[in-house]
Structures are given as C-alpha cells and as structure tokens.
C-alpha atoms as a PDB file:
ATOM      1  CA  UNK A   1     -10.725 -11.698  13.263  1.00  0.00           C
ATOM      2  CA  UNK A   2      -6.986 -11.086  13.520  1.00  0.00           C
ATOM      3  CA  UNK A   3      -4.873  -9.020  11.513  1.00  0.00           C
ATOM      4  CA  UNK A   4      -3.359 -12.171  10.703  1.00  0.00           C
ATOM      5  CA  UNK A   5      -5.799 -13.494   9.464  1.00  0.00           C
ATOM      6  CA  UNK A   6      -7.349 -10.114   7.261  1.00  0.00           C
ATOM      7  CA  UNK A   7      -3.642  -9.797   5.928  1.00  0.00           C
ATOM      8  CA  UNK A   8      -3.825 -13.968   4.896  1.00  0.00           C
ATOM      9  CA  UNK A   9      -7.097 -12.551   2.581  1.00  0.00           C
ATOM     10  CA  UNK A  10      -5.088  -9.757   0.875  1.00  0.00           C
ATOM     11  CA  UNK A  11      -3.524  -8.935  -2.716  1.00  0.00           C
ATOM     12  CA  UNK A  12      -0.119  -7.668  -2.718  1.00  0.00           C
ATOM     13  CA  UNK A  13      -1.553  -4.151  -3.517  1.00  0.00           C
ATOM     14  CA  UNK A  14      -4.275  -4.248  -0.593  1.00  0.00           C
ATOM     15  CA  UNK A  15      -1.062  -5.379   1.653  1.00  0.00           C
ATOM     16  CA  UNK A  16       0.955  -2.575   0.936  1.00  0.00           C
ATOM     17  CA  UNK A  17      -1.922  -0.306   1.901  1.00  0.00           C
ATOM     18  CA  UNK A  18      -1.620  -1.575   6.077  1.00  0.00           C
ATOM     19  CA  UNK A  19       0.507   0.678   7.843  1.00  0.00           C
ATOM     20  CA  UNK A  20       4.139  -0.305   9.054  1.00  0.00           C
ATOM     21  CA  UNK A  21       2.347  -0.633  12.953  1.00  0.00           C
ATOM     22  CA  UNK A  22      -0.533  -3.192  11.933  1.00  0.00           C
ATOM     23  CA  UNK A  23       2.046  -5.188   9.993  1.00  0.00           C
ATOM     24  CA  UNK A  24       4.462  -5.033  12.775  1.00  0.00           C
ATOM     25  CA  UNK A  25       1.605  -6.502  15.174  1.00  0.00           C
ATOM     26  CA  UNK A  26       1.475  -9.529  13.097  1.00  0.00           C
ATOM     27  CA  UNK A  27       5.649 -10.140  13.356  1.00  0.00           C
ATOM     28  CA  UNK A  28       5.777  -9.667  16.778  1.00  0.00           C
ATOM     29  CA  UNK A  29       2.786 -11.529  17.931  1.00  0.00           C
ATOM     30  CA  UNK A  30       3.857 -14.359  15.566  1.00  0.00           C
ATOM     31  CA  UNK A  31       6.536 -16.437  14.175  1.00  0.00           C
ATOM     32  CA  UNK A  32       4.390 -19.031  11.701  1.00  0.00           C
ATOM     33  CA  UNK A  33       0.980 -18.277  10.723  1.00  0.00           C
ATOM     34  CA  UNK A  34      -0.722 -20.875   8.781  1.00  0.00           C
ATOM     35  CA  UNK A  35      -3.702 -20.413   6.052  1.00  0.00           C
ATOM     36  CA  UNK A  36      -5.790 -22.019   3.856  1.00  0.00           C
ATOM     37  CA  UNK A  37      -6.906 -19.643   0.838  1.00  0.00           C
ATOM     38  CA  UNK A  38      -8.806 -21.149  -2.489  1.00  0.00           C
ATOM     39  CA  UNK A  39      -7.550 -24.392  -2.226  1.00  0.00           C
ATOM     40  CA  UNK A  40      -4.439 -23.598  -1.416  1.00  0.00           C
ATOM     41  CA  UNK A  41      -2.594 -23.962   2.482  1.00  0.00           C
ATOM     42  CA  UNK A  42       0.690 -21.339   3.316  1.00  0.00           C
ATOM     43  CA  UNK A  43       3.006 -20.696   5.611  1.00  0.00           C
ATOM     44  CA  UNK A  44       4.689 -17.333   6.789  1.00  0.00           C
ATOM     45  CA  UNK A  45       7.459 -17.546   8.690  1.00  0.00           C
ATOM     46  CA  UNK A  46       8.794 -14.351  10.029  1.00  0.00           C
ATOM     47  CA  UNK A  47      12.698 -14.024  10.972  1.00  0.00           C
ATOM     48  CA  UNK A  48      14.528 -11.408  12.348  1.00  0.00           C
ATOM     49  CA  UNK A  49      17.492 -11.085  10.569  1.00  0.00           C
ATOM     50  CA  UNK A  50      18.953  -8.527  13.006  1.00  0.00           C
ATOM     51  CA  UNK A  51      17.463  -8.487  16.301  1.00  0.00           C
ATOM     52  CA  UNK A  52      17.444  -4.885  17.952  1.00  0.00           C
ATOM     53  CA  UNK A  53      21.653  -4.289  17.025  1.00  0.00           C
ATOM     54  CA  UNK A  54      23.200  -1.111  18.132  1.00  0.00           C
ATOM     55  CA  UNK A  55      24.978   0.620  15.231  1.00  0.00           C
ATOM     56  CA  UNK A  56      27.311   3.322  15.876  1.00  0.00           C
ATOM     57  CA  UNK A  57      28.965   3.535  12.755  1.00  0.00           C
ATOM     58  CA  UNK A  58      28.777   4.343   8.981  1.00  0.00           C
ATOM     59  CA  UNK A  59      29.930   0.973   7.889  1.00  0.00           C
ATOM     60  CA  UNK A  60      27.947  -1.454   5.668  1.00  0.00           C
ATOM     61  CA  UNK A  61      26.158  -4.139   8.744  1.00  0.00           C
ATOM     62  CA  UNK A  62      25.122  -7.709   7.117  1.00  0.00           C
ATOM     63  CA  UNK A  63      22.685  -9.812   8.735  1.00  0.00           C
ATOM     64  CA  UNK A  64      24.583 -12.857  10.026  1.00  0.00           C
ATOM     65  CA  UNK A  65      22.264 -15.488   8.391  1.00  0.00           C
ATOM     66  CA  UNK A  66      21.287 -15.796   5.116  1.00  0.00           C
ATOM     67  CA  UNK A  67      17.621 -17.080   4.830  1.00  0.00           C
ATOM     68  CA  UNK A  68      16.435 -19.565   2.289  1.00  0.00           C
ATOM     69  CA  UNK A  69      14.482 -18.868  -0.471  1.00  0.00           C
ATOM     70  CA  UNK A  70      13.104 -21.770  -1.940  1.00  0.00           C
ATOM     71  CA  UNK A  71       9.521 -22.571  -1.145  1.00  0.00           C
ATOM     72  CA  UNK A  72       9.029 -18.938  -1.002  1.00  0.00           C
ATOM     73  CA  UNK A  73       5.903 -17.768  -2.822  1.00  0.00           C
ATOM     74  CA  UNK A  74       6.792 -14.187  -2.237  1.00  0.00           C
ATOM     75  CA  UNK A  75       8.154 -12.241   0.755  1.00  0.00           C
ATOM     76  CA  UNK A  76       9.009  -8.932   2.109  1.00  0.00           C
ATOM     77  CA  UNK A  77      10.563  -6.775   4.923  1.00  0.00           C
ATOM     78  CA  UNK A  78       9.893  -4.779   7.912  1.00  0.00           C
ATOM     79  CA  UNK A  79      12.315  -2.645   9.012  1.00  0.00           C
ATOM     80  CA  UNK A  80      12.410  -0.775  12.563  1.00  0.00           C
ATOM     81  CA  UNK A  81      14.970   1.667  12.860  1.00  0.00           C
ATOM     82  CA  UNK A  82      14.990   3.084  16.413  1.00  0.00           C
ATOM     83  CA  UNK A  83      17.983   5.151  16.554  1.00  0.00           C
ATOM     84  CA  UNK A  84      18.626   8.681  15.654  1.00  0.00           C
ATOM     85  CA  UNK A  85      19.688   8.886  11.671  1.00  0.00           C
ATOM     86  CA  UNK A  86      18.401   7.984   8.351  1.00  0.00           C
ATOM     87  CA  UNK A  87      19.209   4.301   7.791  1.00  0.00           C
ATOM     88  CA  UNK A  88      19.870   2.819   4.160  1.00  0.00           C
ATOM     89  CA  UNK A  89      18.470  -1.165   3.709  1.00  0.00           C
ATOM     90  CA  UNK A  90      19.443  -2.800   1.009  1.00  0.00           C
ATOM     91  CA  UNK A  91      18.516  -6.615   0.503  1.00  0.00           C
ATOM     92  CA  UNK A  92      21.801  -9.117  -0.313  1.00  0.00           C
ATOM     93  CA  UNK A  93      21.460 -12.486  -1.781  1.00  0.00           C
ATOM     94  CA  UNK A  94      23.549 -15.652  -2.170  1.00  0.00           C
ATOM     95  CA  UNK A  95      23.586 -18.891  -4.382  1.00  0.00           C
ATOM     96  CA  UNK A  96      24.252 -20.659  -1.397  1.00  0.00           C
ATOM     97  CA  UNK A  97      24.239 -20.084   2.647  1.00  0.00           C
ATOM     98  CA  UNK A  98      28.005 -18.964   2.821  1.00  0.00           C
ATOM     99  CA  UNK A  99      27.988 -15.878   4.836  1.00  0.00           C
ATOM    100  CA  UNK A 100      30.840 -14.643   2.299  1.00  0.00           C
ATOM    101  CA  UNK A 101      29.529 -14.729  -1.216  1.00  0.00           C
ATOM    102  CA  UNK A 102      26.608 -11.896  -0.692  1.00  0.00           C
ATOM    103  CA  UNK A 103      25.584  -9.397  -3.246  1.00  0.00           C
ATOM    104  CA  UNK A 104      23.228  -6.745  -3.285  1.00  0.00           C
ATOM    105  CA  UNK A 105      19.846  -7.033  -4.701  1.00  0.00           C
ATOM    106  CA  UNK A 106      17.953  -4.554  -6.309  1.00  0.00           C
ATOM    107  CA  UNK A 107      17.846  -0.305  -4.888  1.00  0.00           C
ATOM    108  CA  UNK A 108      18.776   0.348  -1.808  1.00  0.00           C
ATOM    109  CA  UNK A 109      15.694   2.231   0.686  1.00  0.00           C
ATOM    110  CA  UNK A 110      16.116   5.126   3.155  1.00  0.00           C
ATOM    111  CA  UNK A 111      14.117   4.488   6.718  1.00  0.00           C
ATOM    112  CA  UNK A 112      13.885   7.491   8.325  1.00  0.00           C
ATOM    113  CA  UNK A 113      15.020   7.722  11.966  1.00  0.00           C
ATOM    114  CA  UNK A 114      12.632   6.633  14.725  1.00  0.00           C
ATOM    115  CA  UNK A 115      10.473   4.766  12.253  1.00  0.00           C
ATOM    116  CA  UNK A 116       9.592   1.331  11.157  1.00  0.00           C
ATOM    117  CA  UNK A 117       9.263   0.794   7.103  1.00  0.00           C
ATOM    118  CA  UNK A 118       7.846  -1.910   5.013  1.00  0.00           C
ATOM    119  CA  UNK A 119       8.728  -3.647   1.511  1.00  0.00           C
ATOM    120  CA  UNK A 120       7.454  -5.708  -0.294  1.00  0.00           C
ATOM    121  CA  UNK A 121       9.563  -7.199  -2.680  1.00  0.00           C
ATOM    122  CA  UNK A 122       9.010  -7.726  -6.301  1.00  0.00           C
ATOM    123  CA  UNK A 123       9.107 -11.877  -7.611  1.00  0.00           C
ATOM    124  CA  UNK A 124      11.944 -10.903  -9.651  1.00  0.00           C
ATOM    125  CA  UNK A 125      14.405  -9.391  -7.338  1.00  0.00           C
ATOM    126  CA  UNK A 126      15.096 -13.080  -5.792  1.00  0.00           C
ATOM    127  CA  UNK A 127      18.010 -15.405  -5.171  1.00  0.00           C
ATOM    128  CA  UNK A 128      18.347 -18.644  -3.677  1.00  0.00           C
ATOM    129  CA  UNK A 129      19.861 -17.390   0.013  1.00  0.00           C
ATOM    130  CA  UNK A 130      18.939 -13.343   1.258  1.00  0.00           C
ATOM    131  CA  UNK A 131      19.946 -11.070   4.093  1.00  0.00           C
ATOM    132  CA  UNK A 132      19.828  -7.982   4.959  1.00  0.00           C
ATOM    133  CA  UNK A 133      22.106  -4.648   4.634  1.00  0.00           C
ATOM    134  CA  UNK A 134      21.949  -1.769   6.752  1.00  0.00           C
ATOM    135  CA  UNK A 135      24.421   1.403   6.705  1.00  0.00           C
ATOM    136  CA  UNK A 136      24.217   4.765   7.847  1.00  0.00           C
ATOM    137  CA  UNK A 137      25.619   8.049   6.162  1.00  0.00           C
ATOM    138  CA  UNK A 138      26.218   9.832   9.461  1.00  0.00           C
ATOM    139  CA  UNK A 139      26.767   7.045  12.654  1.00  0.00           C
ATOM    140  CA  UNK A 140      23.704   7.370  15.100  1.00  0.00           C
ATOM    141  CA  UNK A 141      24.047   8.161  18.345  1.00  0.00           C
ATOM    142  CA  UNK A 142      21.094   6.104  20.205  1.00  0.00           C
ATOM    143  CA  UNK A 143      19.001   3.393  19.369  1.00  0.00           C
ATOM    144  CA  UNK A 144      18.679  -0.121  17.740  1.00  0.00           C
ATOM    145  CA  UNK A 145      17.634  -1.692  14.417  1.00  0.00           C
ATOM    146  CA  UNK A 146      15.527  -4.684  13.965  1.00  0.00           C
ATOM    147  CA  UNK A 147      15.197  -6.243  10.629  1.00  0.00           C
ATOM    148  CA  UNK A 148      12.278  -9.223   9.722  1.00  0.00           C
ATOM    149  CA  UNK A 149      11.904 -11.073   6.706  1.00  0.00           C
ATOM    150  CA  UNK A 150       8.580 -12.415   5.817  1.00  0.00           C
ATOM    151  CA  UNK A 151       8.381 -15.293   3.709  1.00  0.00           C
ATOM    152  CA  UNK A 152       5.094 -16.713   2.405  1.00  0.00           C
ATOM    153  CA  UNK A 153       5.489 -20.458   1.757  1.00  0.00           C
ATOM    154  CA  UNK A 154       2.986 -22.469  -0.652  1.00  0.00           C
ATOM    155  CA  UNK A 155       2.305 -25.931   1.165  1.00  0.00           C
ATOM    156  CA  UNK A 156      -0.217 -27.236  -0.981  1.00  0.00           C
ATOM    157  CA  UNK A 157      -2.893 -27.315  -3.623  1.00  0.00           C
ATOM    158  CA  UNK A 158      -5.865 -29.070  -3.664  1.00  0.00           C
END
C-alpha cells in the first residue's frame, strides 16, 4: 500500500503523528491523489506555493499566488527550509485572489534551519484565498525554501 493511500485512511490526529519525511514523500511523488473513504470520494491537490526560493534577507517573502479555498475540506502545510537560519511561516489569507489585499492568519511557526516542518491547520483559521509568509530574523546565507499547501477536497457523497 502507499503512503498515499495509509495517509487517505487517517484522522487528523493519526496524521499529525507521520513524520515531516513520509509526508513529504507523498507531495513530491504526487500532485492529485484521489480517494474514496465511507461513501465519500476526495481530492488532494498539493501546490507549491514557493518553489525552492533563495532568501537572503530579513524581509517578510509572500507566496506569489494565493490558492483557493473553497471546496476545501481541510488542509495543511509542509514546509522545507534548506538554508542556514531559523525561518518564521506564517499563513496569509484574502477575500479574493488579489495579490495585494493579504492578511495574516492565525500564529506565526519557527522551522528550524535544515529541516522540513508540517501543519496542519485548524477549520477555523480559514479564508476564502491563502498564501504563504516566510521571514527570517537573521538573513541566511545558503539554501532554499519550498512551501506546499495541501488541500483535501470533498467530491462527493453517496
């Protein structure tokens, strides 16, 4: 079975227990993953919201694209942060797709350096459009950051 397929059969609280590495193998190895689960068919569709950008900098970095929110069921982030420093991610959200009207959502989360991290995000913490934030408090030196949204899509209901 693949770990697409073992995460399709999980609760939010068995989810959180993979590691950041299994969860990664999933995003990388693919971009829609359909299941049917009690009746019920979803989607996830995984999008990188920044794709391996060099930072060297302490300034706040937005993801260019604002991703839509409205079938989601529920959704959640992966965050590999290959460069030297502590990065801070912080989800933004929109009423609609205008790159200018973002606000942030919710705490902002320290990913250490050289790591990858995972969130999941609670149903409440939502708006119609997100992104993604990243900053640094000292600028790194080396390395890139990749951001991924997953979002979990209800198709039907039997």
């Amino acid at each position: 079975m693949t770990i697409a397929n073992e995460i399709a059969r999980l609760s939010r609280a068995q989810l959180e227990r993979f590691t950041a590495q299994e969860l990664a193998a999933l995003i990388r190895g693919l971009g829609v993953v359909v299941q049917e689960l009690q009746g019920r068919k979803y989607e996830t569709r995984n999008f990188a919201v920044l794709d391996a950008v060099t930072i060297r900098d302490t300034n706040n970095h937005d993801s260019p694209v604002l991703i839509d929110l409205y079938q989601a069921e529920n959704y959640g982030w992966l965050i590999n942060n290959l460069t030297d420093q502590v990065l801070t991610f912080r989800i933004v959200g929109a009423l609609n797709n205008a790159a200018n009207a973002k606000a942030p959502l919710g705490d902002p989360f320290p990913v250490a350096a050289n790591s990858m991290d995972c969130f999941s995000v609670p149903k409440d913490l939502w708006l119609p459009f997100i992104g993604a934030r990243v900053s640094f408090g000292t600028a790194p030196t080396t390395g890139k950051v990749t951001v991924v949204l997953c979002r979990r899509e209800l198709k039907w209901e039997r």
